[in-house]
N, C-alpha and C. Protein backbone atom coordinates (compact mmCIF):
# COMPACT_ATOMS: atom_id res chain seq x y z
N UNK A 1 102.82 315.58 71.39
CA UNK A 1 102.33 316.80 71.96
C UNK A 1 102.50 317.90 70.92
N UNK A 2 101.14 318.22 70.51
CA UNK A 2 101.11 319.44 69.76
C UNK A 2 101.71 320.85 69.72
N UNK A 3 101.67 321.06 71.60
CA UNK A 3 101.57 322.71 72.07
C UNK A 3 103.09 322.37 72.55
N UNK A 4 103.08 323.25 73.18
CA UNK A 4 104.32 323.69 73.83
C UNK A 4 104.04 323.27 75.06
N UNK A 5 104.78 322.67 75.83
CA UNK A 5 104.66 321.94 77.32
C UNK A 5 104.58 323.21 78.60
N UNK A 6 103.35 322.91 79.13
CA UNK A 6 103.80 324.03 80.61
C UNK A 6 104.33 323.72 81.68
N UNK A 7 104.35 324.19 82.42
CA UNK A 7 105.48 323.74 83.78
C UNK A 7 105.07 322.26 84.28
N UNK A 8 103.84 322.03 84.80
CA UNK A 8 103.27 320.88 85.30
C UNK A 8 103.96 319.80 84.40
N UNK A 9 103.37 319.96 82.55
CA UNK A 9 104.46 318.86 81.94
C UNK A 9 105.94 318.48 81.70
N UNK A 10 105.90 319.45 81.79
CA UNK A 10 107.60 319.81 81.85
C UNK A 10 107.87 319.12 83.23
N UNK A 11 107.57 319.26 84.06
CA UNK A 11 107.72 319.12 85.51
C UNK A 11 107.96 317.11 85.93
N UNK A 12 106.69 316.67 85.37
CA UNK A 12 106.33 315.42 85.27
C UNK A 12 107.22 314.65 84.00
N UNK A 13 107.73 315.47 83.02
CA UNK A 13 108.57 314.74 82.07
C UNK A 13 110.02 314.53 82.74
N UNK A 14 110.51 315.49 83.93
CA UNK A 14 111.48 315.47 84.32
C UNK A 14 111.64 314.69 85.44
N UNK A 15 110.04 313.94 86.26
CA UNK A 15 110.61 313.39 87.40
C UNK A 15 110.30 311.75 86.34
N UNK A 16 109.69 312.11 85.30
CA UNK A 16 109.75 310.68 84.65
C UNK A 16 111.00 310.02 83.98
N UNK A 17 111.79 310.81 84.15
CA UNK A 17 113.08 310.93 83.18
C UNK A 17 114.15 310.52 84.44
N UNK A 18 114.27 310.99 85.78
CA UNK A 18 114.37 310.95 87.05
C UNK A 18 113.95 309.35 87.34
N UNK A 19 112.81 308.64 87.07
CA UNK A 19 112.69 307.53 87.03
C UNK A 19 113.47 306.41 86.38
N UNK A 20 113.40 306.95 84.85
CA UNK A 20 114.24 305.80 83.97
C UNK A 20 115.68 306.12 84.70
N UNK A 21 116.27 306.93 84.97
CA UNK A 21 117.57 307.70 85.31
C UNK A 21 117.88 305.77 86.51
N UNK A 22 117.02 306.08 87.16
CA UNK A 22 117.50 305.04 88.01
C UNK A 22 117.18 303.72 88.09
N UNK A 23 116.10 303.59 87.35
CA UNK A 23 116.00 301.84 87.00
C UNK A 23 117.55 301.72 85.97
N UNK A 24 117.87 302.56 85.45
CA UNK A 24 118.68 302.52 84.35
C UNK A 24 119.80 302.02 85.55
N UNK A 25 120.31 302.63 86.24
CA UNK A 25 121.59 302.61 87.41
C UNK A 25 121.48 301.22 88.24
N UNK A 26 120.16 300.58 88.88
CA UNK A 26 119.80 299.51 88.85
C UNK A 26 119.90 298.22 88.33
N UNK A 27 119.94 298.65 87.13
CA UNK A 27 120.25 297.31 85.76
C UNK A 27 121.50 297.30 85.82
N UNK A 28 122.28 298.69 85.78
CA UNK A 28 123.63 298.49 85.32
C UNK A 28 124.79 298.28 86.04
N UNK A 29 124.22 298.69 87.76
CA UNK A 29 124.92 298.76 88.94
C UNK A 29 124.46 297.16 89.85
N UNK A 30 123.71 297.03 89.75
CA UNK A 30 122.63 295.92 90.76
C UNK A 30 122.83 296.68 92.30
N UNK A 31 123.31 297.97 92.43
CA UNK A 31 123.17 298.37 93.77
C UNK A 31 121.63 298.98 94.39
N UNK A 32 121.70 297.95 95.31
CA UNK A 32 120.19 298.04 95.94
C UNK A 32 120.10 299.85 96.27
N UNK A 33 121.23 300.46 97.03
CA UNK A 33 120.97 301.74 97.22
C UNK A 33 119.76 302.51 96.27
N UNK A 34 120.35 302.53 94.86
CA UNK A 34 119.13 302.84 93.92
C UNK A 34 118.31 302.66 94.10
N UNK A 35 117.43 301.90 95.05
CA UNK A 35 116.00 301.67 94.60
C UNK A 35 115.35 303.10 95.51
N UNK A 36 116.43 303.87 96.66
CA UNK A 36 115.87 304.79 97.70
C UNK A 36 115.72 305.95 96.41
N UNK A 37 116.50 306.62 95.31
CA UNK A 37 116.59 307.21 94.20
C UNK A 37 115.27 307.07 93.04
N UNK A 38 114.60 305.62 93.19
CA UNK A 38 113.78 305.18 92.27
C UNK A 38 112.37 305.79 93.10
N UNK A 39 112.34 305.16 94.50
CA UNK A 39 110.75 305.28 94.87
C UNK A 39 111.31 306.99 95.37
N UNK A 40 112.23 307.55 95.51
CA UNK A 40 111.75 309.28 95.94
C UNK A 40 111.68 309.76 94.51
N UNK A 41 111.76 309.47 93.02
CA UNK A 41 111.24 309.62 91.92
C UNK A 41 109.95 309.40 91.66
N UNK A 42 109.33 308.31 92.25
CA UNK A 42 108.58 307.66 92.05
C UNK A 42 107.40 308.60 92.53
N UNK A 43 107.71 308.96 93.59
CA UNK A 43 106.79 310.28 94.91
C UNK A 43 106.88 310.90 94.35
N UNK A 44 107.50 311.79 93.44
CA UNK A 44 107.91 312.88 93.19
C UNK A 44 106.84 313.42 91.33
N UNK A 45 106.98 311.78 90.67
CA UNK A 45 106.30 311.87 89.58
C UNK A 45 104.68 311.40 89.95
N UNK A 46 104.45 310.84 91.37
CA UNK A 46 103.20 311.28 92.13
C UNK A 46 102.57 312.49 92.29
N UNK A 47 103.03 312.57 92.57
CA UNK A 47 102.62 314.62 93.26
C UNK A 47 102.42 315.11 92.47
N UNK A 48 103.11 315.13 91.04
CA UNK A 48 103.07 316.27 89.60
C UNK A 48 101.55 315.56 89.62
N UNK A 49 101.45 314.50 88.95
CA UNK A 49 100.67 313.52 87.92
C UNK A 49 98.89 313.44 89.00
N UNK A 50 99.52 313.23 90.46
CA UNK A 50 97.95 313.23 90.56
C UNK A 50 97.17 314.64 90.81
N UNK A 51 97.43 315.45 90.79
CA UNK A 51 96.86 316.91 90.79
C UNK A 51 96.76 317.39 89.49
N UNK A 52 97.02 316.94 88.19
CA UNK A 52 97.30 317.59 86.48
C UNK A 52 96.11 317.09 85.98
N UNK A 53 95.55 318.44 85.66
CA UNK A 53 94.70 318.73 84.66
C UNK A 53 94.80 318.56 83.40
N UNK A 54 95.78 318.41 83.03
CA UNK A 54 96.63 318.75 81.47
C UNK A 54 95.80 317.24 80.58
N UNK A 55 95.13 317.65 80.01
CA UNK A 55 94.74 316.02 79.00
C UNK A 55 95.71 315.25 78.91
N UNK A 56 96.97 315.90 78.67
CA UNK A 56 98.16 314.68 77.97
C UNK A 56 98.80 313.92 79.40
N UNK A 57 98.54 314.27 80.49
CA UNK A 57 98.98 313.78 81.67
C UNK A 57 97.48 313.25 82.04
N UNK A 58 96.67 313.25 81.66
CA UNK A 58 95.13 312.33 82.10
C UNK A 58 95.18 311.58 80.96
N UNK A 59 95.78 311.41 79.93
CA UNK A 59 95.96 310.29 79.00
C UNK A 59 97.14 308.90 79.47
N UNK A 60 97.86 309.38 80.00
CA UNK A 60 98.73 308.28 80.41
C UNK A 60 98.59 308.04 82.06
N UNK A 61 97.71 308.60 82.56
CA UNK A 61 96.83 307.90 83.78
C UNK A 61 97.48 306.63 84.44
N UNK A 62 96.59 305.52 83.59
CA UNK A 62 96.61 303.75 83.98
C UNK A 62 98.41 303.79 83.53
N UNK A 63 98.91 304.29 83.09
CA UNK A 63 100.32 303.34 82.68
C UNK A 63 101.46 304.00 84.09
N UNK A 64 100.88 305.54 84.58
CA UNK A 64 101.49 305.74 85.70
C UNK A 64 101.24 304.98 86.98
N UNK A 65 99.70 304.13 86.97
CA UNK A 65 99.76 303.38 88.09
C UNK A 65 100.64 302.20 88.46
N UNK A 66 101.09 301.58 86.73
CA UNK A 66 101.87 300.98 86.84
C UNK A 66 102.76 300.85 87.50
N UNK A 67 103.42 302.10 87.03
CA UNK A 67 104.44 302.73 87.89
C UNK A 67 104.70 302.56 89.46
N UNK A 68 103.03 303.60 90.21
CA UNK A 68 103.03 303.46 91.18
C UNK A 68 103.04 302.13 92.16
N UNK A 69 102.42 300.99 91.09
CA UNK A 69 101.83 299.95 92.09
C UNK A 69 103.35 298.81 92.12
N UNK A 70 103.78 298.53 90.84
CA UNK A 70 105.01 297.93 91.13
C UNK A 70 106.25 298.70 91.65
N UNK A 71 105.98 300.06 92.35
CA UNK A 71 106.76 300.62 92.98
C UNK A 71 106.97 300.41 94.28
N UNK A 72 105.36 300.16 94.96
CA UNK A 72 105.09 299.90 95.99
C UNK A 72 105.35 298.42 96.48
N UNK A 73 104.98 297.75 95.14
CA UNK A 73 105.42 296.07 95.45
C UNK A 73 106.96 296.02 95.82
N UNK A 74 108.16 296.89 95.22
CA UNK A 74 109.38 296.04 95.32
C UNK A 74 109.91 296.80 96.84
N UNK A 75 109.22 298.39 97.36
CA UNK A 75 108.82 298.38 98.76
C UNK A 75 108.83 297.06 99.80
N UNK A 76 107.78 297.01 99.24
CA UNK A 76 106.86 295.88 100.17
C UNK A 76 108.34 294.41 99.91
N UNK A 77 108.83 294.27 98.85
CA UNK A 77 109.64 292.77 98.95
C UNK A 77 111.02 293.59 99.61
N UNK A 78 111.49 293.95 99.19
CA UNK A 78 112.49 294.47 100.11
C UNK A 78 112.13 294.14 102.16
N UNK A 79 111.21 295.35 102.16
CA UNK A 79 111.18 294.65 103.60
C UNK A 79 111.26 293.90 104.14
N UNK A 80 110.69 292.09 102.68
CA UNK A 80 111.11 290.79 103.76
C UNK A 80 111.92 290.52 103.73
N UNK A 81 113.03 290.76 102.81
CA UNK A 81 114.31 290.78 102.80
C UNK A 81 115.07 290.67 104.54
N UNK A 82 115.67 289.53 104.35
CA UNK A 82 116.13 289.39 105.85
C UNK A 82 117.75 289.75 105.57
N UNK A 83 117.68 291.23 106.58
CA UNK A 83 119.24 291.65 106.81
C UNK A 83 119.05 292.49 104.78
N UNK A 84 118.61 292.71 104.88
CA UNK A 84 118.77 293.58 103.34
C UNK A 84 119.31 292.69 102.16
N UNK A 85 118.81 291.09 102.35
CA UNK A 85 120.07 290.25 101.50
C UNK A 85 118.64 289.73 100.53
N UNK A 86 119.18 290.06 99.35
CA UNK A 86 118.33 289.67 98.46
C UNK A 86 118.73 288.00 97.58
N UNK A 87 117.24 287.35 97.61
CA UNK A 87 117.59 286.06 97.25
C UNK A 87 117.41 285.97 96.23
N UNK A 88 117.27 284.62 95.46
CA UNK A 88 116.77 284.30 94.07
C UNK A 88 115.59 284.69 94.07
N UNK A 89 114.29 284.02 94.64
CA UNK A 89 112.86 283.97 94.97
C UNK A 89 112.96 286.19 94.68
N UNK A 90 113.42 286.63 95.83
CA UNK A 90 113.11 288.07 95.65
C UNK A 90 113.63 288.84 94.54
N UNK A 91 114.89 288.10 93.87
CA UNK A 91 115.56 288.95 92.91
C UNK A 91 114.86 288.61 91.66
N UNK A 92 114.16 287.57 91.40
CA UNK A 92 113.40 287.47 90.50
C UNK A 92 112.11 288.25 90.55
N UNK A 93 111.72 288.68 91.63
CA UNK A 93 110.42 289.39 91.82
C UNK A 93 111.02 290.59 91.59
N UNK A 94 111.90 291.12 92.01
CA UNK A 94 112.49 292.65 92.01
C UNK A 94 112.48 292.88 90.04
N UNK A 95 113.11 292.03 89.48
CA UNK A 95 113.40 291.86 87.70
C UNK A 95 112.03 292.13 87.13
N UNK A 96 110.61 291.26 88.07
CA UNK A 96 109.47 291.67 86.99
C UNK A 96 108.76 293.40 87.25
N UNK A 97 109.31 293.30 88.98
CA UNK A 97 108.74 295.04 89.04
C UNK A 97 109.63 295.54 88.39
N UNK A 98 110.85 295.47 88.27
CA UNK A 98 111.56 296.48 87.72
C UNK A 98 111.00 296.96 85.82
N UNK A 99 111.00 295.86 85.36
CA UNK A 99 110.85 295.66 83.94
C UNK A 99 109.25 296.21 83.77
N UNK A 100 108.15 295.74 84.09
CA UNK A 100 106.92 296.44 84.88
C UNK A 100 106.99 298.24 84.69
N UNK A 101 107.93 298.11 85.34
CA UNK A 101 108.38 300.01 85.49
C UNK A 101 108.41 300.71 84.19
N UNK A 102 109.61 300.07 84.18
CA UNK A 102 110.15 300.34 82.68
C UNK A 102 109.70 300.49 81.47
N UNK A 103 108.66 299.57 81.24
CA UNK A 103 107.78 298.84 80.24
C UNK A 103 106.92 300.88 80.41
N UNK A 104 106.10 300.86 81.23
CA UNK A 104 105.38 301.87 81.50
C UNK A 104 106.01 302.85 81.11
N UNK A 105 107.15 303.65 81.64
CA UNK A 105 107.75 304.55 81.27
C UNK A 105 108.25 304.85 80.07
N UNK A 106 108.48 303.47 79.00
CA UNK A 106 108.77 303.66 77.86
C UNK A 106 106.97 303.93 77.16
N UNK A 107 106.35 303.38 77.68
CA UNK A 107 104.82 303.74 77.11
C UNK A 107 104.38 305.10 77.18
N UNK A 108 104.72 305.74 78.11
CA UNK A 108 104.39 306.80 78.47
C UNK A 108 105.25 307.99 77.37
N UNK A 109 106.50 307.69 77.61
CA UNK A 109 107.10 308.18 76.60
C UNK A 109 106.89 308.67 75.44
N UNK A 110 106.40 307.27 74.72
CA UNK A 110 106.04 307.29 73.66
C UNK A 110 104.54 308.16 73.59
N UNK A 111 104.11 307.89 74.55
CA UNK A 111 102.58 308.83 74.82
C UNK A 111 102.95 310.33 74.26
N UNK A 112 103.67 310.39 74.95
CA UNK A 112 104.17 312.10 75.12
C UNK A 112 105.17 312.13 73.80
N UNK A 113 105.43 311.77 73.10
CA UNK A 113 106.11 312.04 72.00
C UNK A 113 107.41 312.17 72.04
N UNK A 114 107.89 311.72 73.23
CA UNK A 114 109.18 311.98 73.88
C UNK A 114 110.50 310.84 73.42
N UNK A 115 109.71 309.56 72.52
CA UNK A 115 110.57 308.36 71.87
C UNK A 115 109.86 308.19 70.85
């Protein structure tokens, strides 16, 4: 990023940062609690990102859907989760959304000049 960031980017760098913040706690904790921390990040770097005009936030577009869509998947596996108990079958699915995430956010990053 050439210019100087305005609020909107600024805004969206911080709920993206808010994101890694808790996949990070995830990896290092395995406490499921985190994931309620991950998807209200997740909403949160929604809201900036789909209303921004800003080119440099319409450049990393597709890598935020990422975001969004394996956000929604580990949603969606959780719920079948019987009694909140996560198995092999789901904890292996939870590892590729998670990494999925991650993968994106470090792309994005790098988008933004931010790594």
């Amino acid at each position: 990023m050439n210019d100087e960031p305005n609020g909107t980017v600024l805004e969206f760098c911080t709920q993206l940062a808010r994101v890694n913040r808790a996949l990070a706690e995830l990896y290092r904790t395995g406490d499921p609690s985190h994931f309620t921390e991950l998807n209200g990040a997740v909403k949160a770097l929604h809201a900036v990102e789909s209303t921004a005009k800003e080119p440099v936030l319409e450049a990393v577009r597709e890598e935020c859907k990422v975001i969004y869509v394996n956000s929604d998947l580990i949603v969606k596996l959780l719920r079948t989760t019987e009694d909140g108990v996560i198995d092999k079958g789901a904890q292996k699915g939870l590892d590729k959304f998670m990494h999925n995430i991650d993968s994106a956010v470090v792309n994005i990053a790098g988008a933004l000049g931010l790594v």
